[in-house]
C-alpha atoms as a PDB file:
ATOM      1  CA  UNK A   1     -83.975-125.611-109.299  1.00  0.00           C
ATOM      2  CA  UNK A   2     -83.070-122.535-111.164  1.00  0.00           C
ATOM      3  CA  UNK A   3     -86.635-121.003-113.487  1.00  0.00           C
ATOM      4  CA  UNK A   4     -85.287-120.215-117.235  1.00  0.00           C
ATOM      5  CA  UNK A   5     -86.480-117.134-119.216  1.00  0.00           C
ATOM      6  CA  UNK A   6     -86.411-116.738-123.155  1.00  0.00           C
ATOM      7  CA  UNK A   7     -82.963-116.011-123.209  1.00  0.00           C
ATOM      8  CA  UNK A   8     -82.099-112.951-125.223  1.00  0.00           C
ATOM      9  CA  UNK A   9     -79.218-113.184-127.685  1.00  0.00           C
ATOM     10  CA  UNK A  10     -75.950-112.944-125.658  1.00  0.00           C
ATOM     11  CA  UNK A  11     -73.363-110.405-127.696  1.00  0.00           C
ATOM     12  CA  UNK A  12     -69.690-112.646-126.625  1.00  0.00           C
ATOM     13  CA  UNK A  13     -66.837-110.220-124.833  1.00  0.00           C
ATOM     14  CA  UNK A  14     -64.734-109.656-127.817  1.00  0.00           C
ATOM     15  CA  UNK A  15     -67.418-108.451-130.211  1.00  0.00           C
ATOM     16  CA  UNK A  16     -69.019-105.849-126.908  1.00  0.00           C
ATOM     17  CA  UNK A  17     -65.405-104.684-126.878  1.00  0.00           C
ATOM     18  CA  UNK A  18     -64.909-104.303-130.265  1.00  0.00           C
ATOM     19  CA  UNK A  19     -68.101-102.345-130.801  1.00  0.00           C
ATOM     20  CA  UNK A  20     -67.366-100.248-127.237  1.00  0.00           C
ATOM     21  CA  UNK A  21     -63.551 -99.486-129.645  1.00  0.00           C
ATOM     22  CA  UNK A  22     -65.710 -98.302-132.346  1.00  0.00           C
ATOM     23  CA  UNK A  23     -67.902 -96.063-131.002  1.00  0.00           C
ATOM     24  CA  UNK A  24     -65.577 -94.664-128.592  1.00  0.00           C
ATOM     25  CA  UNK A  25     -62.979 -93.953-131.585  1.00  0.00           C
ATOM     26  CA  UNK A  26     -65.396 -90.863-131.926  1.00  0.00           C
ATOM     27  CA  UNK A  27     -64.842 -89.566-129.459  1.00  0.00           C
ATOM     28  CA  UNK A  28     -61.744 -86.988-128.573  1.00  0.00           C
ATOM     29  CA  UNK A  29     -62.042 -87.924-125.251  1.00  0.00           C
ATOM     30  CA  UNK A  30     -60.971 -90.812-125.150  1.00  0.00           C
ATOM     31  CA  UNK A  31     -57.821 -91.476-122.523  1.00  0.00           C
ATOM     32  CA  UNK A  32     -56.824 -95.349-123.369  1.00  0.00           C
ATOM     33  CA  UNK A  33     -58.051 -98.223-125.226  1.00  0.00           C
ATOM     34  CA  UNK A  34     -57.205-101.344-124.486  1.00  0.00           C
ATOM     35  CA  UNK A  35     -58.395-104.853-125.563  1.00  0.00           C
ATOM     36  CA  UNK A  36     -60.902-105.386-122.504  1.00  0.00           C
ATOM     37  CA  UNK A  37     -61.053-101.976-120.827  1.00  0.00           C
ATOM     38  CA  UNK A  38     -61.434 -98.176-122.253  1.00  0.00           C
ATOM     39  CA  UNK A  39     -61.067 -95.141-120.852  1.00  0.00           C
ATOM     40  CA  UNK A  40     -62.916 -91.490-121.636  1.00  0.00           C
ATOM     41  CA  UNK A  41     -64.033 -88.162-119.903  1.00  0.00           C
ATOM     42  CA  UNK A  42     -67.200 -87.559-119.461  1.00  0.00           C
ATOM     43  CA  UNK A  43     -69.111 -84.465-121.206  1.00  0.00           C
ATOM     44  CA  UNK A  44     -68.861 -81.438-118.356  1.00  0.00           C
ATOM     45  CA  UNK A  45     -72.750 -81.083-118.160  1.00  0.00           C
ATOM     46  CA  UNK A  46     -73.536 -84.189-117.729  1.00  0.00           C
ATOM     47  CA  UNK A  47     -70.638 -84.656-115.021  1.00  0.00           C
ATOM     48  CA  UNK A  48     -72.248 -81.645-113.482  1.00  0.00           C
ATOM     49  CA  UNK A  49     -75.515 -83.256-112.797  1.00  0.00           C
ATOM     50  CA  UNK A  50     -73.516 -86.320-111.969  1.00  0.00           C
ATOM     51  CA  UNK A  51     -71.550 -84.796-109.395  1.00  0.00           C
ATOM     52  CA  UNK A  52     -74.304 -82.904-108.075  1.00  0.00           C
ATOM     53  CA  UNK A  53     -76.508 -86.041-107.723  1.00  0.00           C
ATOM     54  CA  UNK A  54     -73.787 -88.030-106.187  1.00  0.00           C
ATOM     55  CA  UNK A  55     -73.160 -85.607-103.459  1.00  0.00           C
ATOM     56  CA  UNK A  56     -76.577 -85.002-102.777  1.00  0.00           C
ATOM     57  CA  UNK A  57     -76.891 -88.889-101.685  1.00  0.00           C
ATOM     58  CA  UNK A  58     -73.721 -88.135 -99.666  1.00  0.00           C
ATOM     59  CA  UNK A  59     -75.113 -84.750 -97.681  1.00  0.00           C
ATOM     60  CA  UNK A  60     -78.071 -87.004 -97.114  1.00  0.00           C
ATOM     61  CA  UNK A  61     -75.982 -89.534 -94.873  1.00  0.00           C
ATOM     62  CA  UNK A  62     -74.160 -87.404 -93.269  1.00  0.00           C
ATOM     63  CA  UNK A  63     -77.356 -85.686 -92.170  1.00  0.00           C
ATOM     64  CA  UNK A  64     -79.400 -88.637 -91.286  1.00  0.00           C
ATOM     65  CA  UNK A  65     -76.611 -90.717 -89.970  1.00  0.00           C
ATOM     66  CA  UNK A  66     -73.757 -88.327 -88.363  1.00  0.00           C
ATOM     67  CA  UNK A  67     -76.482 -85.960 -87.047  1.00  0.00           C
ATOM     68  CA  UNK A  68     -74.606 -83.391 -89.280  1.00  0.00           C
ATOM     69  CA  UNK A  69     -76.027 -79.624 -89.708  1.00  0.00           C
ATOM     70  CA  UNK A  70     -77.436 -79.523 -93.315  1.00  0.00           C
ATOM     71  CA  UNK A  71     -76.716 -75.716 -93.416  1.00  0.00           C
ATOM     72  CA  UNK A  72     -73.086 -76.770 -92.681  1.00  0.00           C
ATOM     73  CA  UNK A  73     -72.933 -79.040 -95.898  1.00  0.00           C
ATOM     74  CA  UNK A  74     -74.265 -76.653 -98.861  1.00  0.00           C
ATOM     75  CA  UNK A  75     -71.608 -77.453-101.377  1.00  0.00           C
ATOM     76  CA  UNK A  76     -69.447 -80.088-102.071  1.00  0.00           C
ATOM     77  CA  UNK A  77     -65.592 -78.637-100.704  1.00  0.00           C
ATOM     78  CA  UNK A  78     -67.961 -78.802 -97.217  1.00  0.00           C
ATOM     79  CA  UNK A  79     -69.071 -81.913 -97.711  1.00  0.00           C
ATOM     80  CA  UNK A  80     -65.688 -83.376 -98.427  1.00  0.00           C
ATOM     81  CA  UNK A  81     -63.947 -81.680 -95.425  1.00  0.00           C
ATOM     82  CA  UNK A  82     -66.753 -83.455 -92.847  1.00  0.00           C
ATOM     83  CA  UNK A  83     -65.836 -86.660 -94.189  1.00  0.00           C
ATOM     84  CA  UNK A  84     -62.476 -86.538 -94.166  1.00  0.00           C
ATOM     85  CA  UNK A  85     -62.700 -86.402 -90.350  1.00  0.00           C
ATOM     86  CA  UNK A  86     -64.264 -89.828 -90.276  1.00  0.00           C
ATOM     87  CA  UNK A  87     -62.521 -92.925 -90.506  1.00  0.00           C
ATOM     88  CA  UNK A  88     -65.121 -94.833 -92.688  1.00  0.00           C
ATOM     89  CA  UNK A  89     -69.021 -93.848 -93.782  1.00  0.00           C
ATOM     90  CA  UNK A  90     -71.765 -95.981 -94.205  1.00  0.00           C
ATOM     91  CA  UNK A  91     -74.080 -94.325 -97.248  1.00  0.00           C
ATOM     92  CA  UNK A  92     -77.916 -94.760 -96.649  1.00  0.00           C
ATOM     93  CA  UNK A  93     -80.060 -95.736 -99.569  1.00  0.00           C
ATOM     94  CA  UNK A  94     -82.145 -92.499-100.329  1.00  0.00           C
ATOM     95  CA  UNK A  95     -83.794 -94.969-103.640  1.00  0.00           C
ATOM     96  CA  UNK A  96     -85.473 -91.610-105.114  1.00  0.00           C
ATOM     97  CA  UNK A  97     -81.774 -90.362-105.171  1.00  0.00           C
ATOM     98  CA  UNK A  98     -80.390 -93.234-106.493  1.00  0.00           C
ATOM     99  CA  UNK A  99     -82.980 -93.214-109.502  1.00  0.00           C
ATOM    100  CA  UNK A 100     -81.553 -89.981-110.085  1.00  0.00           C
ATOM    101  CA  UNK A 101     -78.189 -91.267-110.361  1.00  0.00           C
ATOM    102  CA  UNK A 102     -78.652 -93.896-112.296  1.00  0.00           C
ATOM    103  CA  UNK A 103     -80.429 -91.600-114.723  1.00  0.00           C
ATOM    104  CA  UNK A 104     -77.160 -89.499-114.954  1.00  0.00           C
ATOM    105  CA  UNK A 105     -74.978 -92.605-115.490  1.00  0.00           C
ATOM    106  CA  UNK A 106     -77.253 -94.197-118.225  1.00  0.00           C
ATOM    107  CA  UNK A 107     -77.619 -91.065-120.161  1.00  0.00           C
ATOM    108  CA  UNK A 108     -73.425 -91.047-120.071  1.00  0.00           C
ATOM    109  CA  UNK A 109     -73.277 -94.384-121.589  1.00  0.00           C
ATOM    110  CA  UNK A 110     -75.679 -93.365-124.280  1.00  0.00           C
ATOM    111  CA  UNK A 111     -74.484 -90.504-125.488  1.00  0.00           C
ATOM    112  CA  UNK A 112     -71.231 -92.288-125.860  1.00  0.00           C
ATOM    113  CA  UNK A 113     -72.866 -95.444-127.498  1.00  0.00           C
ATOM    114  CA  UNK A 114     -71.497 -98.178-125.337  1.00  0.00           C
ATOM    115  CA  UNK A 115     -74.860-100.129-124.297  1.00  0.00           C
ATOM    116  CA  UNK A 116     -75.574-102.035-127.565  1.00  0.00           C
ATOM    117  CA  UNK A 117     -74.956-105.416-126.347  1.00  0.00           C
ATOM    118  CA  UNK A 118     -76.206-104.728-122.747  1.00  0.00           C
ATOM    119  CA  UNK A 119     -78.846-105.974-121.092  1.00  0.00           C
ATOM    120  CA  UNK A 120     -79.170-105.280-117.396  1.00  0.00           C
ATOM    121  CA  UNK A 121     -77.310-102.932-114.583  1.00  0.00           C
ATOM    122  CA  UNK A 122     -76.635-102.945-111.382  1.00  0.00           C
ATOM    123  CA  UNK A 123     -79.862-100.742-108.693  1.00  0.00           C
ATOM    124  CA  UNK A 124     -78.837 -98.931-106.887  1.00  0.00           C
ATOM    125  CA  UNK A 125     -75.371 -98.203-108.194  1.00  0.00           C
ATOM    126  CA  UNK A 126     -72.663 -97.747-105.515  1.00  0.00           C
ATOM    127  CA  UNK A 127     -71.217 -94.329-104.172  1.00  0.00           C
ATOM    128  CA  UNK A 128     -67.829 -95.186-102.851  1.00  0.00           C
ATOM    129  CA  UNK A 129     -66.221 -92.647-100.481  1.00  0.00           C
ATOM    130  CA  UNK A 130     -62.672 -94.565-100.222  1.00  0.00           C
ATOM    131  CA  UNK A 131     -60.370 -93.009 -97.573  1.00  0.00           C
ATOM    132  CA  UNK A 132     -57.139 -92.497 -97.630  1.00  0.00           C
ATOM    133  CA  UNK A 133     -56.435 -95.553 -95.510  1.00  0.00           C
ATOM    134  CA  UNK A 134     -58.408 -99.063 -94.708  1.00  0.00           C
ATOM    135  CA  UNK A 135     -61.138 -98.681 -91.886  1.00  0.00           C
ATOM    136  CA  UNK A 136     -60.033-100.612 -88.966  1.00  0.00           C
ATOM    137  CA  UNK A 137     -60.294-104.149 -89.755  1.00  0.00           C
ATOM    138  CA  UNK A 138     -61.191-103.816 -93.252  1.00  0.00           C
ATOM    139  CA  UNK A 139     -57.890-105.880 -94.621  1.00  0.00           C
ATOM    140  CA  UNK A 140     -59.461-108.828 -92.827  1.00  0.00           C
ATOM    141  CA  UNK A 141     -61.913-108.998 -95.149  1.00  0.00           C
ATOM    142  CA  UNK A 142     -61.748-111.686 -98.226  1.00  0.00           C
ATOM    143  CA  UNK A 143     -63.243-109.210-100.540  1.00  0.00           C
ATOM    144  CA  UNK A 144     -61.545-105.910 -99.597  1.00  0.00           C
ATOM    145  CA  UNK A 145     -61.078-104.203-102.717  1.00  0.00           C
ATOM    146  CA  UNK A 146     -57.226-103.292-101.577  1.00  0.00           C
ATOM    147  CA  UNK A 147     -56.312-106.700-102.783  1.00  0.00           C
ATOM    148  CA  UNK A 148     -55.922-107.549-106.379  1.00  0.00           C
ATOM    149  CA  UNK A 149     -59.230-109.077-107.332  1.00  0.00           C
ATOM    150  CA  UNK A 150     -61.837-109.879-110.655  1.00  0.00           C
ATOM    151  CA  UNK A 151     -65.187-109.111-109.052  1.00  0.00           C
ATOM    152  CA  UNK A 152     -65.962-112.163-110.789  1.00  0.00           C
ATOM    153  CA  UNK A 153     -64.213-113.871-107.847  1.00  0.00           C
ATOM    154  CA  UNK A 154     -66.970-112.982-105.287  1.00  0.00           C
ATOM    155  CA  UNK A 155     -69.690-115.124-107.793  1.00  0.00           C
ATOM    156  CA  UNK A 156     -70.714-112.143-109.876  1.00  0.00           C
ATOM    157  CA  UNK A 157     -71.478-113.123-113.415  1.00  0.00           C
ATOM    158  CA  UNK A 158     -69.574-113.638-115.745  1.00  0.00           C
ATOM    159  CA  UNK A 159     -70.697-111.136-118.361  1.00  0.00           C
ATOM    160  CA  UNK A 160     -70.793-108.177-116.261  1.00  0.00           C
ATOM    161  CA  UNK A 161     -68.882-104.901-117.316  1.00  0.00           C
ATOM    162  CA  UNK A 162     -67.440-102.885-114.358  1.00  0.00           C
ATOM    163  CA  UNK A 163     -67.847 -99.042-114.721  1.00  0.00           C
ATOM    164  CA  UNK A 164     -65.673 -96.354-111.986  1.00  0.00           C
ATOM    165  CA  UNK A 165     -66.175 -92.794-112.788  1.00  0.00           C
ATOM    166  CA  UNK A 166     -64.158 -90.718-110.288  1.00  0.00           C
ATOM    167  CA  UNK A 167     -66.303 -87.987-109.106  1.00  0.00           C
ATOM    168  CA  UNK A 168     -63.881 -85.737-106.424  1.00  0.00           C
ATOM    169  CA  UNK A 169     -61.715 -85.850-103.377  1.00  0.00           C
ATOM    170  CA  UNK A 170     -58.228 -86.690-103.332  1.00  0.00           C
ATOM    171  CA  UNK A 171     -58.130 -89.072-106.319  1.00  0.00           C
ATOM    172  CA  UNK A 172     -54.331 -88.768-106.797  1.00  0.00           C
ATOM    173  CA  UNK A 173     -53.808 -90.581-103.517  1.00  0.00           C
ATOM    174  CA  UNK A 174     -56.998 -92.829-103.702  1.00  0.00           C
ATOM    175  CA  UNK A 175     -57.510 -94.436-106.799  1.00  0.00           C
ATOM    176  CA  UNK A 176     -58.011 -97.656-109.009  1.00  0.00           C
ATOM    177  CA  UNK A 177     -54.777-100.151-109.983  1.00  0.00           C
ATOM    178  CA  UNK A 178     -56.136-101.376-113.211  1.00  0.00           C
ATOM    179  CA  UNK A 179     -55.379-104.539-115.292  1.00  0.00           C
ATOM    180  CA  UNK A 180     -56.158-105.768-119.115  1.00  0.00           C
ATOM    181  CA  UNK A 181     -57.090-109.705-119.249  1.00  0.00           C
ATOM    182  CA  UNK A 182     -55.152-111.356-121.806  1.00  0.00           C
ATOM    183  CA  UNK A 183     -56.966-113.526-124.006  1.00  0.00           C
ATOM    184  CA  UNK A 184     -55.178-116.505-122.630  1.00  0.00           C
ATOM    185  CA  UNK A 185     -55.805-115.748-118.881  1.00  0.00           C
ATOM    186  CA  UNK A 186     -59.850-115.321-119.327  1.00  0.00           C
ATOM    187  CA  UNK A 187     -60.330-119.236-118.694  1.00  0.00           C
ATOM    188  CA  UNK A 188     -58.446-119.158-115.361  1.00  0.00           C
ATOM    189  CA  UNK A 189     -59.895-115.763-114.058  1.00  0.00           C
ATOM    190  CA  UNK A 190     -63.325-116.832-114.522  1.00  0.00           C
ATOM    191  CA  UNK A 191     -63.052-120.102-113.229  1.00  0.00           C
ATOM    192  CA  UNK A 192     -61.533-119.266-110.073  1.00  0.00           C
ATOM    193  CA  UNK A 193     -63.726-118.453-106.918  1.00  0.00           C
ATOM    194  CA  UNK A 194     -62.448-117.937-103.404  1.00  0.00           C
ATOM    195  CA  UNK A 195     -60.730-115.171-101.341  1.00  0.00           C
ATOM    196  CA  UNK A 196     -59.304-111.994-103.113  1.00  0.00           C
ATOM    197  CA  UNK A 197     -55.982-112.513-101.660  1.00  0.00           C
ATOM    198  CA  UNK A 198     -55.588-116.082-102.783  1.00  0.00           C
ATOM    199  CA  UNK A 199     -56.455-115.516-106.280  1.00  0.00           C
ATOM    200  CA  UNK A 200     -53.973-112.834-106.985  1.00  0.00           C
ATOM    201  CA  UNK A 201     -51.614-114.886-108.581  1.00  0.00           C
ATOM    202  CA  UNK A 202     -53.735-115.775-111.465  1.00  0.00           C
ATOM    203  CA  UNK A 203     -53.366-112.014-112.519  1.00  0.00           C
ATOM    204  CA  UNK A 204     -49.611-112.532-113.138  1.00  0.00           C
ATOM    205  CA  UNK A 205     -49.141-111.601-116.977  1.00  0.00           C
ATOM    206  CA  UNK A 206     -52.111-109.368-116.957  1.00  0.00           C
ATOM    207  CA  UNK A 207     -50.509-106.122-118.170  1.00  0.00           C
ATOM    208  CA  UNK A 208     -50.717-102.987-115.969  1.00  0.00           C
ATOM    209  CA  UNK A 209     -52.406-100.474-117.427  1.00  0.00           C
ATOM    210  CA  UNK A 210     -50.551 -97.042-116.443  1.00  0.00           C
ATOM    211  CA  UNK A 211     -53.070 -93.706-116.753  1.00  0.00           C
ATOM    212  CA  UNK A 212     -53.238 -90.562-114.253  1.00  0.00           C
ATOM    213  CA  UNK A 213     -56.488 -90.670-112.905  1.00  0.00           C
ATOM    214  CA  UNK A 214     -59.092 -87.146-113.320  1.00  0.00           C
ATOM    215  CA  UNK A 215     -62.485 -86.304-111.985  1.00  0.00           C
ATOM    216  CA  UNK A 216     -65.174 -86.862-114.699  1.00  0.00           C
ATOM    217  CA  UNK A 217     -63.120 -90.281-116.118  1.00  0.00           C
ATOM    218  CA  UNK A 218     -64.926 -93.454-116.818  1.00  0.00           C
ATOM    219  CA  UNK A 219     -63.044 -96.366-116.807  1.00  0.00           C
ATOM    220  CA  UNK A 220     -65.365 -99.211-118.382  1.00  0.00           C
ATOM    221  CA  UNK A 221     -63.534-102.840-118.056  1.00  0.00           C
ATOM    222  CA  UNK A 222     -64.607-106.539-118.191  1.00  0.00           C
ATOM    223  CA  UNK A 223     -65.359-108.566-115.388  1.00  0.00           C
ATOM    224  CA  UNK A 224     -62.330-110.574-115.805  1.00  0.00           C
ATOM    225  CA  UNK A 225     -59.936-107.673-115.403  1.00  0.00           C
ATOM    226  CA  UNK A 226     -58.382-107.481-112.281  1.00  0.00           C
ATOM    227  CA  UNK A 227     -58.146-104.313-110.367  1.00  0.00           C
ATOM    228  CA  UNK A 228     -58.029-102.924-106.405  1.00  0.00           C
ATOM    229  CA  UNK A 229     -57.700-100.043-104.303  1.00  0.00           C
ATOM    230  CA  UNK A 230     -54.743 -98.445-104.142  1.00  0.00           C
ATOM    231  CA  UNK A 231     -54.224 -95.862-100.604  1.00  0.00           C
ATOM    232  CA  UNK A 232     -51.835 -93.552-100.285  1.00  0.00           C
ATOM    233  CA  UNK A 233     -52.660 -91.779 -96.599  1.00  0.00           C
ATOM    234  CA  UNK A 234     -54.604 -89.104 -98.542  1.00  0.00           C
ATOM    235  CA  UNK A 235     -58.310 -88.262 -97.602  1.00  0.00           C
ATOM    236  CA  UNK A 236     -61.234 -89.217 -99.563  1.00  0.00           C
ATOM    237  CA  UNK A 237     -61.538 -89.982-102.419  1.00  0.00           C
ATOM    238  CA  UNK A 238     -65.752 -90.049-104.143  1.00  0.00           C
ATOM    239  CA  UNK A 239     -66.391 -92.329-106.925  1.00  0.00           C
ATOM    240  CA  UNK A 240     -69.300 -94.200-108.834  1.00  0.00           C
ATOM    241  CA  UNK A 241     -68.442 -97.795-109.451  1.00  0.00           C
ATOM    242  CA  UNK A 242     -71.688 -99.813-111.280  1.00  0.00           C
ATOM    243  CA  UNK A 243     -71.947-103.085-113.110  1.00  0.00           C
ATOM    244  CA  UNK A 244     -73.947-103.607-116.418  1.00  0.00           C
ATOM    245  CA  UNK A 245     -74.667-107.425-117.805  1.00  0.00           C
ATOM    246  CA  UNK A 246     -74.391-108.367-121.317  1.00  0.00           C
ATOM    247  CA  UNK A 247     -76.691-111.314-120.140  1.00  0.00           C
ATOM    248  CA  UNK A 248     -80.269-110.880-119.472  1.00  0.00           C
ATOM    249  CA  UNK A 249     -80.156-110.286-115.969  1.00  0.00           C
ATOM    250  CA  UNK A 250     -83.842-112.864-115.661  1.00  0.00           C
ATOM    251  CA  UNK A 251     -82.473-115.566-117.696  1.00  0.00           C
ATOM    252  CA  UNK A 252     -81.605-117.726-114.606  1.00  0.00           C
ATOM    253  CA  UNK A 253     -83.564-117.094-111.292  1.00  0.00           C
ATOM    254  CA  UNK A 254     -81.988-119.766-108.504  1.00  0.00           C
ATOM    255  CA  UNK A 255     -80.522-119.209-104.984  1.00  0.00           C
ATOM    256  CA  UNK A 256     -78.137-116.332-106.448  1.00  0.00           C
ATOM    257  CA  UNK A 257     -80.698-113.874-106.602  1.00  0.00           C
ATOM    258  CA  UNK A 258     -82.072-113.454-102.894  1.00  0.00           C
ATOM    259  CA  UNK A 259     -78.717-114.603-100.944  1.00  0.00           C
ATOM    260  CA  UNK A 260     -77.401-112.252 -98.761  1.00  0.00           C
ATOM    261  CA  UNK A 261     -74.047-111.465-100.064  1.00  0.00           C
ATOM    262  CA  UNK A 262     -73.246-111.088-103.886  1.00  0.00           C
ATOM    263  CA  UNK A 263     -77.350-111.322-104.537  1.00  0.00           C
ATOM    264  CA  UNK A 264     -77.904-111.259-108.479  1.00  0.00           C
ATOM    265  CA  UNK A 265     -81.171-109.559-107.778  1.00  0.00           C
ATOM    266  CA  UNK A 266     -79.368-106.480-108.066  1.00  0.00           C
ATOM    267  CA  UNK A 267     -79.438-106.466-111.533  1.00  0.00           C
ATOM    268  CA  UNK A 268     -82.386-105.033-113.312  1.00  0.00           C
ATOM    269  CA  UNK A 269     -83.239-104.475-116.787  1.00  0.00           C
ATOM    270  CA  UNK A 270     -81.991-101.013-118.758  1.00  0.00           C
ATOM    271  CA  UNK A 271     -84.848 -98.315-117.954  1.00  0.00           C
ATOM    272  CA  UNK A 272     -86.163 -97.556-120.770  1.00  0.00           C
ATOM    273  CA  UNK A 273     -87.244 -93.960-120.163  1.00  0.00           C
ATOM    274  CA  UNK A 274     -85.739 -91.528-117.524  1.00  0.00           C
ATOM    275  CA  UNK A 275     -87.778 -91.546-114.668  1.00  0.00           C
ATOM    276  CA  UNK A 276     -87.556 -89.611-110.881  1.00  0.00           C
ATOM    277  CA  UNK A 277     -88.792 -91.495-108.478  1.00  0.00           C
ATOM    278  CA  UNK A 278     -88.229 -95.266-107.177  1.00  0.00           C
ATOM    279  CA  UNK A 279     -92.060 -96.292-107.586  1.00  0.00           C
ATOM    280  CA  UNK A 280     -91.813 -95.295-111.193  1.00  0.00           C
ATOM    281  CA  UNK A 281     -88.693 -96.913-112.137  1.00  0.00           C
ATOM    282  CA  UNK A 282     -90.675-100.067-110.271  1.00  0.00           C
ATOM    283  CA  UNK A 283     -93.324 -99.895-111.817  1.00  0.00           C
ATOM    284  CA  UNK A 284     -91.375 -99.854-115.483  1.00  0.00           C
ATOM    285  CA  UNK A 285     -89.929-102.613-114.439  1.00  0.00           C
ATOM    286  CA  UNK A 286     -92.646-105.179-113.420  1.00  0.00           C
ATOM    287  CA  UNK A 287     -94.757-104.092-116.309  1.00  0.00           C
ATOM    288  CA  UNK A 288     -91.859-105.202-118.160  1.00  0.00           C
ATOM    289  CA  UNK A 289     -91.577-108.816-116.701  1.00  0.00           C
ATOM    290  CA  UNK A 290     -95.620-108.715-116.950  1.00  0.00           C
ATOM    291  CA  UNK A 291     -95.614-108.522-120.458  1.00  0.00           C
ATOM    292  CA  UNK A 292     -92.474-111.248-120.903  1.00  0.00           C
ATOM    293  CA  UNK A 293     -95.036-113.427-118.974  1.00  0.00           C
ATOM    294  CA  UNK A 294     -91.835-114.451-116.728  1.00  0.00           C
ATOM    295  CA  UNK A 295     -94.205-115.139-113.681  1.00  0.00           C
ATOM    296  CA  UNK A 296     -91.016-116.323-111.693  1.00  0.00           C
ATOM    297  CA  UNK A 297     -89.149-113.104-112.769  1.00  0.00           C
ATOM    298  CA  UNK A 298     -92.057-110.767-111.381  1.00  0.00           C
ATOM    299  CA  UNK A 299     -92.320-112.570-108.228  1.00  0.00           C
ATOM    300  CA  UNK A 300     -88.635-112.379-107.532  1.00  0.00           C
ATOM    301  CA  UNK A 301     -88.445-108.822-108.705  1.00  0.00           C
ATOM    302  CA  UNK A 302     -91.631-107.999-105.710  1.00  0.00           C
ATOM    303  CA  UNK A 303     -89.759-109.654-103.155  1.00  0.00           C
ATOM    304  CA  UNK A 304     -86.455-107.750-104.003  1.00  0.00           C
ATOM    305  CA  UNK A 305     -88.478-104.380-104.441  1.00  0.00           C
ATOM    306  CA  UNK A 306     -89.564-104.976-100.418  1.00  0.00           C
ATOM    307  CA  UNK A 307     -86.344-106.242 -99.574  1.00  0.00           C
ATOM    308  CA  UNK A 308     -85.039-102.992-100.934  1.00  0.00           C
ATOM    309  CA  UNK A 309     -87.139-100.870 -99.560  1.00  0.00           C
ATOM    310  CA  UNK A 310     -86.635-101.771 -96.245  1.00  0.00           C
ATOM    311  CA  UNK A 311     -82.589-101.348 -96.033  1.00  0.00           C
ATOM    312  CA  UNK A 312     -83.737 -97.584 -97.483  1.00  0.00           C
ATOM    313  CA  UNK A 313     -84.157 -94.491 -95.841  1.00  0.00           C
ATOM    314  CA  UNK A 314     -87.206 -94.088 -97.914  1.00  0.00           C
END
């Protein structure tokens, strides 16, 4: 039995793109528009603190994970050169850090008006150090990103909107094959749910979309736009990829949210106010359900806080 919230008003994919078009079309930064995916760079001080943030959560891995010397790693060309001698790194979940990050990424999105419409995004967000080639095994995987795929596939909702700013590293070699979604192919692309590899087909027709990708670029693209990794033997490539919902992300609380892989826990409301540290941006958060009165929506949001917080390094 799945618990039901007030729903708030769901804005339908064309209008959120239309409005993203608008808004964006003030911008001169703006690198392509297409029907369900848009492109712009990113101002240069808020990349900066971006950047900054984002390689502070991967300093902090290397550290705590590859027993690395933190007086070895004081700026980000270091940083890069340690992980490009490994052959795949596993970031821990500094949540204080993450906060931080999502701060950075929200305040993007504002300034550049595209989160009328949205209701809920994806904590923690996801640092992706992509190397130049598959970790061993990897390619075995139904949801490796190297095969053409709609995230929507792996039973994420259908309203999300993916987001993939590239941050540094060798993003010439490493990088994002990106497709729009026809109007006429949404049906079939949502419906379908299964293995990456066997799905590909339903992106034939979906047109290519051709763009040289650049550190501080956002791509911004529905979840029924199919994309994957493409590696060309370079080293690493750093990126932020995050999801935001144009559903409420409490209207439906059922298996989904507590389930191991895919869980749609992982989608909390917009913060409201920039805040520093993980039991603040908690504690927004549950006083926000408390005054909903969504009981079931507090009690879920608890047992994912604990959940959390014991997969962090916190």
């Amino acid at each position: 039995m799945s618990t039901l919230a007030q729903p708030t008003p769901l804005v339908d994919r064309p209008s959120y793109w239309n409005f993203v078009s608008e808004n964006l079309s003030k911008s001169s930064s703006v690198l392509f528009d297409r029907t369900y995916a848009k492109s712009v760079l990113i101002d240069k001080d808020d990349f900066s603190r971006l950047h900054d943030t984002v390689f502070s959560i991967i300093r902090h891995s290397l550290v705590l994970n590859q027993k690395a010397d933190p007086s070895q790693l004081d700026s980000a060309p270091k940083i890069l050169a340690m992980v490009d001698q490994t052959v795949s790194l596993q970031l821990t979940k500094n949540l204080a850090l993450y906060v931080e990050l999502e701060a950075a990424v929200t305040e993007c999105l504002l300034k550049l008006g595209v989160l009328k419409g949205i209701s809920g995004i994806e904590f923690p967000m996801n640092v992706r150090v992509a190397h130049g080639n598959p970790p061993p095994g990897y390619m075995q995987r139904e949801d490796a990103t190297d095969y053409l795929h709609s995230d929507i596939w792996a039973d994420e909702p259908k309203d999300i909107v993916n987001g993939l700013i590239y941050v540094d590293g060798d993003i010439d070699a490493t990088y994002m094959e990106l497709y729009d979604c026809p109007e006429s192919h949404v049906k079939s692309i949502e419906s379908y749910t299964g293995a990456y590899k066997g799905g590909s087909k339903l992106a034939a027709g979906c047109p290519q979309i051709d763009y040289s990708p650049q550190k501080s670029q956002l791509l911004l693209f529905d979840g029924v736009c199919p994309h994957q990794t493409v590696r060309k033997g370079g080293k690493t490539r750093v990126s932020v990829d995050f999801r935001i919902r144009r559903a409420d992300p409490y209207q439906c609380i059922d298996s989904r949210w507590e389930r191991e892989r895919v869980p749609w826990g992982k989608y909390w409301h917009l913060p409201q106010v920039k805040r520093t540290s993980f039991e603040s941006r908690c504690e927004d958060e549950l006083n926000h359900l408390l005054k909903s009165r969504n009981e079931a929506a507090y009690n879920a949001r608890k047992r994912w806080i604990v959940r959390l917080q014991a997969s962090s390094s916190i």
